[in-house]
N, C-alpha and C. Protein backbone atom coordinates (compact mmCIF):
# COMPACT_ATOMS: atom_id res chain seq x y z
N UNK A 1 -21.50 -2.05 228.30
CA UNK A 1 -22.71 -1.52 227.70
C UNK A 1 -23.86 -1.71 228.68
N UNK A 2 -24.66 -0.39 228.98
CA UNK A 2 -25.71 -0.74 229.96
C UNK A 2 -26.62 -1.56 228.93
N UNK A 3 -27.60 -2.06 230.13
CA UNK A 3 -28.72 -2.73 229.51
C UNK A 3 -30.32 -1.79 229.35
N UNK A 4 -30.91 -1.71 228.01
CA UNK A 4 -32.23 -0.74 227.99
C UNK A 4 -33.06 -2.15 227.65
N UNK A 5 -33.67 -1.94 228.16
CA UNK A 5 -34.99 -3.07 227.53
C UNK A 5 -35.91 -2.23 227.16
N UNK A 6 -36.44 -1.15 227.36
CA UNK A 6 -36.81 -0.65 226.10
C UNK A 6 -36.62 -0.83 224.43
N UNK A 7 -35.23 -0.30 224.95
CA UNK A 7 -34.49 -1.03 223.49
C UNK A 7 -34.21 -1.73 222.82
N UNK A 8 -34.00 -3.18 223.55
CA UNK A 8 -34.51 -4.22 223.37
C UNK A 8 -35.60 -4.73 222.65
N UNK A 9 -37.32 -4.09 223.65
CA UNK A 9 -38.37 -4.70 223.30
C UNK A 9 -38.74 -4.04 221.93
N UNK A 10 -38.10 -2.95 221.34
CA UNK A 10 -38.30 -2.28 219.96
C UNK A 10 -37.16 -2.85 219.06
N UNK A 11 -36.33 -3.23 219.38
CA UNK A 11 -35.46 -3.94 217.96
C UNK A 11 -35.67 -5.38 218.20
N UNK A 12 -36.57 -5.65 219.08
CA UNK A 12 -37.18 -7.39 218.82
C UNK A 12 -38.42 -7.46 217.79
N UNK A 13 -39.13 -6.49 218.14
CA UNK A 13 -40.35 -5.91 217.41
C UNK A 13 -40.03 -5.71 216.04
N UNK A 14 -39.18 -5.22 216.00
CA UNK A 14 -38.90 -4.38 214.35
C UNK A 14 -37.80 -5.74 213.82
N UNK A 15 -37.33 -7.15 214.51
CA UNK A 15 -36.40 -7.91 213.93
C UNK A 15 -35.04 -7.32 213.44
N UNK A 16 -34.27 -6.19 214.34
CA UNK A 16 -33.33 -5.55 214.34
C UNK A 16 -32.09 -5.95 214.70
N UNK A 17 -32.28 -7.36 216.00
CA UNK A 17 -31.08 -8.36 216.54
C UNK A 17 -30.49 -9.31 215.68
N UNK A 18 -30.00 -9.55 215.08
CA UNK A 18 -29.30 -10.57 214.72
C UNK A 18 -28.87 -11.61 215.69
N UNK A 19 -29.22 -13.12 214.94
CA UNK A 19 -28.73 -14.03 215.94
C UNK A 19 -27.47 -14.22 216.82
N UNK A 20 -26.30 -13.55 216.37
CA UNK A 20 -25.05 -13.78 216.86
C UNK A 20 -25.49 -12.63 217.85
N UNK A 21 -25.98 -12.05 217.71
CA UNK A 21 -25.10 -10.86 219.12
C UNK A 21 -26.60 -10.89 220.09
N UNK A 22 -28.10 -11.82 220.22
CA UNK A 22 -28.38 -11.92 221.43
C UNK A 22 -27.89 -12.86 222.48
N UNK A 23 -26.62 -13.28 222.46
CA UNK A 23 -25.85 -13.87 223.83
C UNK A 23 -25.23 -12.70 224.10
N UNK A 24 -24.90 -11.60 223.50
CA UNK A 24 -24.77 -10.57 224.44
C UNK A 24 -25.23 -9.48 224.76
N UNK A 25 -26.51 -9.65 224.39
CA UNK A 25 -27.74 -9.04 225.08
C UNK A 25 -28.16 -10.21 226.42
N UNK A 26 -28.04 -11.11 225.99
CA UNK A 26 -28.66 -11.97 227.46
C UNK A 26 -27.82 -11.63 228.44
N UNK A 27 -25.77 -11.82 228.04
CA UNK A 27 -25.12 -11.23 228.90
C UNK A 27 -24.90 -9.90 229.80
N UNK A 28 -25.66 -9.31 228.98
CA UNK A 28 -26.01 -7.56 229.53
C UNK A 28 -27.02 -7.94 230.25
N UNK A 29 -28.18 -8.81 229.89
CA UNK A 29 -29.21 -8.89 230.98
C UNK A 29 -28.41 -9.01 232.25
N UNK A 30 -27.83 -10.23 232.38
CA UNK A 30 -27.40 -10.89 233.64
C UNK A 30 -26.75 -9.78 234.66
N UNK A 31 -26.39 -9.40 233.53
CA UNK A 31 -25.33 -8.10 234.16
C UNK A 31 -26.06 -6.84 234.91
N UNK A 32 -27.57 -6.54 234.00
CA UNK A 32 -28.40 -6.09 234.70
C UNK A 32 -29.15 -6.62 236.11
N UNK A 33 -28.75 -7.75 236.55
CA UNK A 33 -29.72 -8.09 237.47
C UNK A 33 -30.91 -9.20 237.07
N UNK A 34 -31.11 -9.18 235.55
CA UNK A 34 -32.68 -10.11 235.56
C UNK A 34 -31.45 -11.71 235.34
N UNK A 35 -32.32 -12.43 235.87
CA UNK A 35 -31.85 -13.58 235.83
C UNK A 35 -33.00 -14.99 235.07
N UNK A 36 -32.54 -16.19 235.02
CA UNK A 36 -33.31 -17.33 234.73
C UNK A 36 -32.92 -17.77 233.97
N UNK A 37 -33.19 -19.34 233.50
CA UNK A 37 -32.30 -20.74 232.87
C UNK A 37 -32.32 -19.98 231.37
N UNK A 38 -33.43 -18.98 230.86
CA UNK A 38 -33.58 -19.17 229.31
C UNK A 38 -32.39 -17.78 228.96
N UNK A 39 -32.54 -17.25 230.04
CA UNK A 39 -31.45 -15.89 229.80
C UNK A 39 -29.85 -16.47 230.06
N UNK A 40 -29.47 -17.17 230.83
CA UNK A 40 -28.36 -17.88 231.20
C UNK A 40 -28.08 -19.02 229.49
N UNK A 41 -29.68 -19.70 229.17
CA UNK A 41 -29.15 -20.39 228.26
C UNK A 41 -28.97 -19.54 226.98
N UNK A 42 -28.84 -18.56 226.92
CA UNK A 42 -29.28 -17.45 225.45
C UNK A 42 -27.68 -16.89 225.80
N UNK A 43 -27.56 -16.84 227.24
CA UNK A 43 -26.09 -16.11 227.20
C UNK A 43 -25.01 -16.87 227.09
N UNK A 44 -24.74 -18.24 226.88
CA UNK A 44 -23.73 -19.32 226.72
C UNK A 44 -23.37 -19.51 225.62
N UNK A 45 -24.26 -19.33 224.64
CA UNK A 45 -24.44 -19.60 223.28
C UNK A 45 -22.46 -18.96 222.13
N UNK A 46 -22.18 -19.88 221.68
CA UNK A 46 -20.80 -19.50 221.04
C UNK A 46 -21.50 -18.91 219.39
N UNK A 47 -21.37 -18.22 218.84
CA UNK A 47 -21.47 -17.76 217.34
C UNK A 47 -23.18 -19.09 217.06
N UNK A 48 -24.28 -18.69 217.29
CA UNK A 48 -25.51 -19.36 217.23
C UNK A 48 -25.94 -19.11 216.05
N UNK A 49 -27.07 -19.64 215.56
CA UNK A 49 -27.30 -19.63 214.52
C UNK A 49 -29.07 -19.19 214.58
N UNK A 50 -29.97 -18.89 213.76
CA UNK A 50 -30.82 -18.30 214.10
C UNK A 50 -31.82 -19.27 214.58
N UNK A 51 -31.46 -20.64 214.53
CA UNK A 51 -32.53 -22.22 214.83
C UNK A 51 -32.15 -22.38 216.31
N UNK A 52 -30.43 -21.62 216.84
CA UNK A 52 -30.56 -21.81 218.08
C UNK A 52 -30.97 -21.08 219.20
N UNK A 53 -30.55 -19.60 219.00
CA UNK A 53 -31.48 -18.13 219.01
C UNK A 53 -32.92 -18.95 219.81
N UNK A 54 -33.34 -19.00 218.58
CA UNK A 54 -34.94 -18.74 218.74
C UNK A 54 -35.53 -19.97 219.55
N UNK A 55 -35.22 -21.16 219.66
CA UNK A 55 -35.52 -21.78 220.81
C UNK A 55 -35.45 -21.52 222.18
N UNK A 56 -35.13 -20.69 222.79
CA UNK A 56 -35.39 -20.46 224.03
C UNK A 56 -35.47 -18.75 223.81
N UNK A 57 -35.85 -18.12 222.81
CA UNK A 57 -36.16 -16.63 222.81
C UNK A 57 -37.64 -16.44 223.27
N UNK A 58 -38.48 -17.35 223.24
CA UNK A 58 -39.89 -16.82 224.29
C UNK A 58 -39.09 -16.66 225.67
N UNK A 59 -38.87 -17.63 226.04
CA UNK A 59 -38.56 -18.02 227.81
C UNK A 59 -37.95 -16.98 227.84
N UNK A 60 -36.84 -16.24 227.10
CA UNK A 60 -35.77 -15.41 227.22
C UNK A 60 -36.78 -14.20 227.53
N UNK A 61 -37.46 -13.97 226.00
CA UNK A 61 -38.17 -12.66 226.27
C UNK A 61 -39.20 -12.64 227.45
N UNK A 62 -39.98 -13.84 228.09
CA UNK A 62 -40.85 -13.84 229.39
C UNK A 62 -39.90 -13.72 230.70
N UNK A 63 -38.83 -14.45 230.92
CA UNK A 63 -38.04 -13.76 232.10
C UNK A 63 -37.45 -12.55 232.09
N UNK A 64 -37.35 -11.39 231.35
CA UNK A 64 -37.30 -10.30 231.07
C UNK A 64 -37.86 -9.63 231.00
N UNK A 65 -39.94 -10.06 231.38
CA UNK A 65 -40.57 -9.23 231.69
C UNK A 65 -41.59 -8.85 230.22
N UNK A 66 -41.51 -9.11 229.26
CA UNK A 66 -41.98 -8.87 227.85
C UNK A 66 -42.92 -10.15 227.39
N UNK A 67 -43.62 -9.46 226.73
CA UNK A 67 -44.48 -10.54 226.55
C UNK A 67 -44.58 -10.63 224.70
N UNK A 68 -45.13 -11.91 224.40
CA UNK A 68 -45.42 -11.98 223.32
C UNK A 68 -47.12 -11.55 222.94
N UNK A 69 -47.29 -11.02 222.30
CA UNK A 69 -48.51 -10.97 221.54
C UNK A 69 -48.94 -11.96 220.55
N UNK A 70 -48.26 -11.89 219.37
CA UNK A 70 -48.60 -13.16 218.73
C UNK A 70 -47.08 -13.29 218.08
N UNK A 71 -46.73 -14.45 217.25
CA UNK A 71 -45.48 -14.99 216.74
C UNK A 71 -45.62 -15.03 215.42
N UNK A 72 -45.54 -14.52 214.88
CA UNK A 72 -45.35 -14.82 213.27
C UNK A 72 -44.21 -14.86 212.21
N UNK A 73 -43.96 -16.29 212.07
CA UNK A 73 -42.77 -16.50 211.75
C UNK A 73 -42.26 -15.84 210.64
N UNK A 74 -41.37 -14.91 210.14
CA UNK A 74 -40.93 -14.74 208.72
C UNK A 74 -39.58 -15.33 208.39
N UNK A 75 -38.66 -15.43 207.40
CA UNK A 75 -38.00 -16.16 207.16
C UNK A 75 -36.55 -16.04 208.28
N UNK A 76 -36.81 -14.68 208.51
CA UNK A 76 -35.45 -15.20 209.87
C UNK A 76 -36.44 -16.08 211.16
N UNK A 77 -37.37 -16.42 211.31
CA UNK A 77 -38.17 -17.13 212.37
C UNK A 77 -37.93 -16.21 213.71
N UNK A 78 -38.35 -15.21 213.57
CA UNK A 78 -38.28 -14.23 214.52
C UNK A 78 -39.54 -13.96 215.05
N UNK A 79 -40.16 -13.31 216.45
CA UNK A 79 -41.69 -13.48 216.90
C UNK A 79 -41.87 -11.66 216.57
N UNK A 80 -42.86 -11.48 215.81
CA UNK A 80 -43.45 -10.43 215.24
C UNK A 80 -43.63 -9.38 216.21
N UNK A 81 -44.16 -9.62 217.39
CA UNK A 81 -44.47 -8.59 217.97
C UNK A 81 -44.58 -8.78 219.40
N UNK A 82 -43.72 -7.81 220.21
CA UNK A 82 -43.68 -7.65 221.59
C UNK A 82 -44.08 -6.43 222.03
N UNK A 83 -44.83 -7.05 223.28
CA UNK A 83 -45.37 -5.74 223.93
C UNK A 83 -44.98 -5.84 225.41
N UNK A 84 -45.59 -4.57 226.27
CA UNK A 84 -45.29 -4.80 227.76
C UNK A 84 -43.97 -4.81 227.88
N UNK A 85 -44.08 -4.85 229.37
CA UNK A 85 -42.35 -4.92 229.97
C UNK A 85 -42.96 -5.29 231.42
N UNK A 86 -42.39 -5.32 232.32
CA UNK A 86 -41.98 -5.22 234.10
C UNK A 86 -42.82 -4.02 234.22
């Protein structure tokens, strides 16, 4: 599967990822070329849970070029809104 970060930065936005399957979005990153500890640690992850997800999902989403705007937690603890890219 190629990697879109476009696509990405709109089903982060809209809370469209589910915790289990961003280790293989981080793994598609890698695969794309972007690299760093929070994308490497997002891509190791075995069946995660959404408390483990989201601890290193800023770092994840800032070495990927995306930024946060603001975070607002709702009950999956997901960050409300991303903007920008690379």
């Amino acid at each position: 599967m190629s990697f879109d970060l476009r696509k990405l930065q709109a089903e982060i936005s809209l809370d469209r990822i589910p915790p289990e399957r961003l280790p293989s979005v981080a793994q598609n990153a890698l695969e794309a070329g972007y690299d760093g500890p929070a994308i490497l640690r997002m891509a190791i992850l075995e069946r995660p849970s959404g408390w483990e997800t989201n601890q290193p999902l800023p770092a994840f989403l800032k070495e990927l070029g995306l930024t946060i705007r603001s975070i607002s937690y709702s009950h999956s603890t997901r960050p409300a809104t991303v903007i920008g890219s690379r």
